[in-house]
Protein backbone atom coordinates (compact mmCIF):
# COMPACT_ATOMS: atom_id res chain seq x y z
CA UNK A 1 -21.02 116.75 72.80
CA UNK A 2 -22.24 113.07 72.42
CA UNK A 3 -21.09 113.08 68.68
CA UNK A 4 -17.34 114.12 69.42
CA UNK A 5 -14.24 111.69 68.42
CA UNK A 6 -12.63 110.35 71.45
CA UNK A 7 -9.53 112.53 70.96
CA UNK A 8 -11.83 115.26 71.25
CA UNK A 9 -13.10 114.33 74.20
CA UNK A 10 -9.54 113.14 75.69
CA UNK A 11 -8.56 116.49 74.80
CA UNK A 12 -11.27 118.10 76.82
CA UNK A 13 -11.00 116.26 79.66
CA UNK A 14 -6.72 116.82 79.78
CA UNK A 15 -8.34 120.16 80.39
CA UNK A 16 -10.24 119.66 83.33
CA UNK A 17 -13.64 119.32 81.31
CA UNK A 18 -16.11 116.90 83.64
CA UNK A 19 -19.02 116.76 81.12
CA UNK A 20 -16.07 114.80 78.62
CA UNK A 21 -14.88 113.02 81.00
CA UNK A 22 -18.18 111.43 81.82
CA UNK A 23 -19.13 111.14 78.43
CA UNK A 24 -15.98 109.50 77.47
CA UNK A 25 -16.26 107.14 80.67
CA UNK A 26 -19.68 106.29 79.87
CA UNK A 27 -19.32 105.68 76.48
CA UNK A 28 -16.34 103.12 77.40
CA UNK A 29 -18.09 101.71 80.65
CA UNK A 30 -20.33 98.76 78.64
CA UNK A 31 -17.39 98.05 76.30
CA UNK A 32 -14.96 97.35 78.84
CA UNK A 33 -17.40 95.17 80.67
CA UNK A 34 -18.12 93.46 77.75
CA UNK A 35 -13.89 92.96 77.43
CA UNK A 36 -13.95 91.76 80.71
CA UNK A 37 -16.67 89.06 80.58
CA UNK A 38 -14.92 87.72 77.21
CA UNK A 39 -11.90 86.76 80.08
CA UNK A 40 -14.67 85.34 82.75
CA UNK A 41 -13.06 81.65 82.44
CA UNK A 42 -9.47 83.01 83.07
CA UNK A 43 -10.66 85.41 85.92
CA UNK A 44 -12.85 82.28 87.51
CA UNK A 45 -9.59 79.79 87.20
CA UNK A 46 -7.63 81.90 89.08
CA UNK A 47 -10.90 82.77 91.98
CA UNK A 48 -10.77 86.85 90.16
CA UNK A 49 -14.37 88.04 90.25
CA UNK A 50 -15.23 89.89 86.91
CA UNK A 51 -16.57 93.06 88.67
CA UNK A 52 -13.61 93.42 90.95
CA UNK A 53 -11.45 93.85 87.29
CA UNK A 54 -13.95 96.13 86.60
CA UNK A 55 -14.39 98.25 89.42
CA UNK A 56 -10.52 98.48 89.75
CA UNK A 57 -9.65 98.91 86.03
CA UNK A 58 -12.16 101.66 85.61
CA UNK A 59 -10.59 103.33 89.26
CA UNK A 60 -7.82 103.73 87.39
CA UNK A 61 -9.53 105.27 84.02
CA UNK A 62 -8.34 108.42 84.35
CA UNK A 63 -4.15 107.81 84.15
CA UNK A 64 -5.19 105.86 80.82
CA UNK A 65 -6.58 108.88 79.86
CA UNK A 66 -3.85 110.60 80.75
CA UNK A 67 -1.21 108.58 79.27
CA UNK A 68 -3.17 107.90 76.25
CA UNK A 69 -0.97 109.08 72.59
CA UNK A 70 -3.23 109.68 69.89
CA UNK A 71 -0.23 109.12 67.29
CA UNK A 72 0.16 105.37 68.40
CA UNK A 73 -3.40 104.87 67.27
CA UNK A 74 -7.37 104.97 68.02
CA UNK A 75 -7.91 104.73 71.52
CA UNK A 76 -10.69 101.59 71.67
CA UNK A 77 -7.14 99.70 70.85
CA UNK A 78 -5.21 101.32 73.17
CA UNK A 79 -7.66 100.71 75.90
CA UNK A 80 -8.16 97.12 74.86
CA UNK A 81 -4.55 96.93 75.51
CA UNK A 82 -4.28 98.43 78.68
CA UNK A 83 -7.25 96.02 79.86
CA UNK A 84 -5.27 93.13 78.40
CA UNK A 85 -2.24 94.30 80.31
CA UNK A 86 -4.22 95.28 83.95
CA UNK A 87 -5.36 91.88 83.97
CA UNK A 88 -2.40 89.56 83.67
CA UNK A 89 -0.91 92.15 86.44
CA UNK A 90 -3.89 91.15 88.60
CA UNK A 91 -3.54 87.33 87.89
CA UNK A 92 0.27 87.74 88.51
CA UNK A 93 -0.63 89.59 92.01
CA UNK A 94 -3.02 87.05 92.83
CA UNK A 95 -1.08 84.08 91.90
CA UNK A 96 2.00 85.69 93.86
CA UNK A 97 -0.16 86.20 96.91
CA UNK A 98 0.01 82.76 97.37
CA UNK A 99 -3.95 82.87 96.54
CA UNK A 100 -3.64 80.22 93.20
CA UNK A 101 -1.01 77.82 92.46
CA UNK A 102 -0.33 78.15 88.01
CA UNK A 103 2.95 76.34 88.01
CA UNK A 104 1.60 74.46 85.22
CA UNK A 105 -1.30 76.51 83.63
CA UNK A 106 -1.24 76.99 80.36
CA UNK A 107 -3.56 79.48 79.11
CA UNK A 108 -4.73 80.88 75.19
CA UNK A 109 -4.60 84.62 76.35
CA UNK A 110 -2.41 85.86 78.31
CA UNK A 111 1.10 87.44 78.16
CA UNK A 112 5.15 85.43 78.24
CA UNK A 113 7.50 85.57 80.62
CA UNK A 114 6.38 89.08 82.14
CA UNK A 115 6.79 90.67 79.01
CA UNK A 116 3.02 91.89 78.05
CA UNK A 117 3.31 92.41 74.92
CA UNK A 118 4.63 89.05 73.88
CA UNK A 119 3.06 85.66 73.93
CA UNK A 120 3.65 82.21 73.17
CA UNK A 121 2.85 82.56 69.12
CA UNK A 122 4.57 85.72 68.84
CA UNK A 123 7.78 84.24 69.38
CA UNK A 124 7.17 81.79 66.64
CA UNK A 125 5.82 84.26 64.29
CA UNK A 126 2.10 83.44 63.80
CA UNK A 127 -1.26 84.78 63.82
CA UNK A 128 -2.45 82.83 66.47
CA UNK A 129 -2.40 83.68 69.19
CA UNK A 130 -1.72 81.66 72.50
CA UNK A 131 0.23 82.32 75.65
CA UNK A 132 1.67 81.06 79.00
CA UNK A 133 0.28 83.18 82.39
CA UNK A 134 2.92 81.28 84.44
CA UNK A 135 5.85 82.48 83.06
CA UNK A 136 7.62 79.43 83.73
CA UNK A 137 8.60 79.40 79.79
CA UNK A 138 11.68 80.94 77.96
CA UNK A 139 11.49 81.89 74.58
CA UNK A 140 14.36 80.68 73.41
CA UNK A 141 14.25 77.60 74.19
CA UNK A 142 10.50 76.95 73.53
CA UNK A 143 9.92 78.40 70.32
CA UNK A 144 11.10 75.38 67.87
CA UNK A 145 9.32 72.98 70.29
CA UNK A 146 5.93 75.56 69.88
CA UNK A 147 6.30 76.06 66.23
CA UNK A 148 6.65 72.14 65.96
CA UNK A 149 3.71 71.52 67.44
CA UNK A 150 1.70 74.33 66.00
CA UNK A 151 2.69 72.76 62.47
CA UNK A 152 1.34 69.23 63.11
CA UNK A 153 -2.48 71.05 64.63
CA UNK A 154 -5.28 70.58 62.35
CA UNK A 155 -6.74 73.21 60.52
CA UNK A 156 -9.69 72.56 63.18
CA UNK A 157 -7.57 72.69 66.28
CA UNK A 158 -5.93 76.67 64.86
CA UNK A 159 -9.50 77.38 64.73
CA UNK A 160 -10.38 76.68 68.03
CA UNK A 161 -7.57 77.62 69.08
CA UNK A 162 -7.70 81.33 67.51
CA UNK A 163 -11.58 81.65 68.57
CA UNK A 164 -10.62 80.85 71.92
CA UNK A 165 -8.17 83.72 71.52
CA UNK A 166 -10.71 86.06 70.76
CA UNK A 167 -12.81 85.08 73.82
CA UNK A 168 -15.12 83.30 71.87
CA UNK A 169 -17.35 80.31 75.19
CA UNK A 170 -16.75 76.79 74.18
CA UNK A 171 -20.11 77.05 72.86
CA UNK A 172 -20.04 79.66 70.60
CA UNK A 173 -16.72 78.23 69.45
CA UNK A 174 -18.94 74.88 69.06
CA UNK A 175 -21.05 76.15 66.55
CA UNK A 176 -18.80 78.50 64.85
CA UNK A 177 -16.80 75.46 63.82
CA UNK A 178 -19.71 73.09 63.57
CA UNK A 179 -19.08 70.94 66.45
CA UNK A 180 -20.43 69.80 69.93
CA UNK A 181 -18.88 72.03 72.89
CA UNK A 182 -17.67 69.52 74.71
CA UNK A 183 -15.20 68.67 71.92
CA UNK A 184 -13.95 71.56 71.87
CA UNK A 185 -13.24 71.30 75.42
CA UNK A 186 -11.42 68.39 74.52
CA UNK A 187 -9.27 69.96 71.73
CA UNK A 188 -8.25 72.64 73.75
CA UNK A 189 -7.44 70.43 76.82
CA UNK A 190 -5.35 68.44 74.08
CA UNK A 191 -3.32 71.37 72.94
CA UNK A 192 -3.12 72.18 76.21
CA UNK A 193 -1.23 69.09 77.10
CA UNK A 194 0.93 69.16 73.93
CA UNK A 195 2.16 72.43 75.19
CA UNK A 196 2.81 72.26 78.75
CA UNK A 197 4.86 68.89 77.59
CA UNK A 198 7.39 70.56 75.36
């Protein structure tokens, strides 16, 4: 049973199968983790301990199972998604318990204006990809300021700026792009700036 395809295995354990559902849990367990720990600066800024997304995300593993359309693609992506998703709900809980104050945090990966599966670069139509956790940002009315300011960034800031996206540390950005890591601290607090000021 090791070898079988996640829909296999989703399809098993629709059907009550435990052996599948343990395989498919622990095959996903490590990745997931490994998801997680790519966010570890967001969770820390706003005081969310990486195993408490853990813990809770994979409480809840079994309604992504369950909700989980083979036809909309593989489900790594899907799941990837659904992480994506669980954790801006958990910043947005936290932050509206009163817990973190983001009126003016800007972050690289995190969803616009409540709407999860848009952020900041969507709207402007780019590859890149960064985004505002405070949703204190309309599209509308930001998107010629963004794509104004996205079109005067070195080709060294978009790459920070995209490897930051991926979840890339400072340092591994740092030597990716061949520079010291606290530069690219210093981009990235610069683009930062640019964008919570338009």
């Amino acid at each position: 049973m090791d070898e079988c395809s996640d829909d296999l295995l989703i399809s098993l354990v629709r059907e009550d199968n435990k052996e599948a559902y343990n395989l498919l849990f622990d095959r996903y367990k490590k990745i997931v983790l490994k998801w997680i720990n790519n966010k570890k600066g967001l969770l820390r800024f706003n005081k969310i301990e990486v195993e408490d997304i853990f813990n809770d995300f994979l409480s809840v593993f079994d309604n992504y199972i369950d909700e989980y359309d083979s036809n909309l693609g593989r489900f790594i992506s899907y799941l990837k998604v659904c992480l994506d998703r669980f954790i801006i709900k958990k910043i947005r809980s936290e932050n509206s318990n009163g817990k973190k104050a983001l009126a003016s945090a800007l972050s690289l990966d995190a969803s616009l204006n409540g709407l999860d599966d848009i952020n900041y670069l969507d709207t402007v139509e780019s590859k890149y990809i960064i985004s505002d956790v405070s949703g204190n940002y309309d599209v509308a009315d930001k998107s010629d300021s963004i794509k104004e300011i996205l079109s005067k960034l070195s080709n060294e800031e978009l790459k920070i700026i995209t490897l930051k996206s991926e979840g890339k540390s400072y340092k591994e950005i740092g030597e990716i792009v061949g520079i010291p890591f606290k530069r690219v601290d210093y981009v990235i607090y610069k683009i930062r700036k640019k964008l919570t000021n338009c």
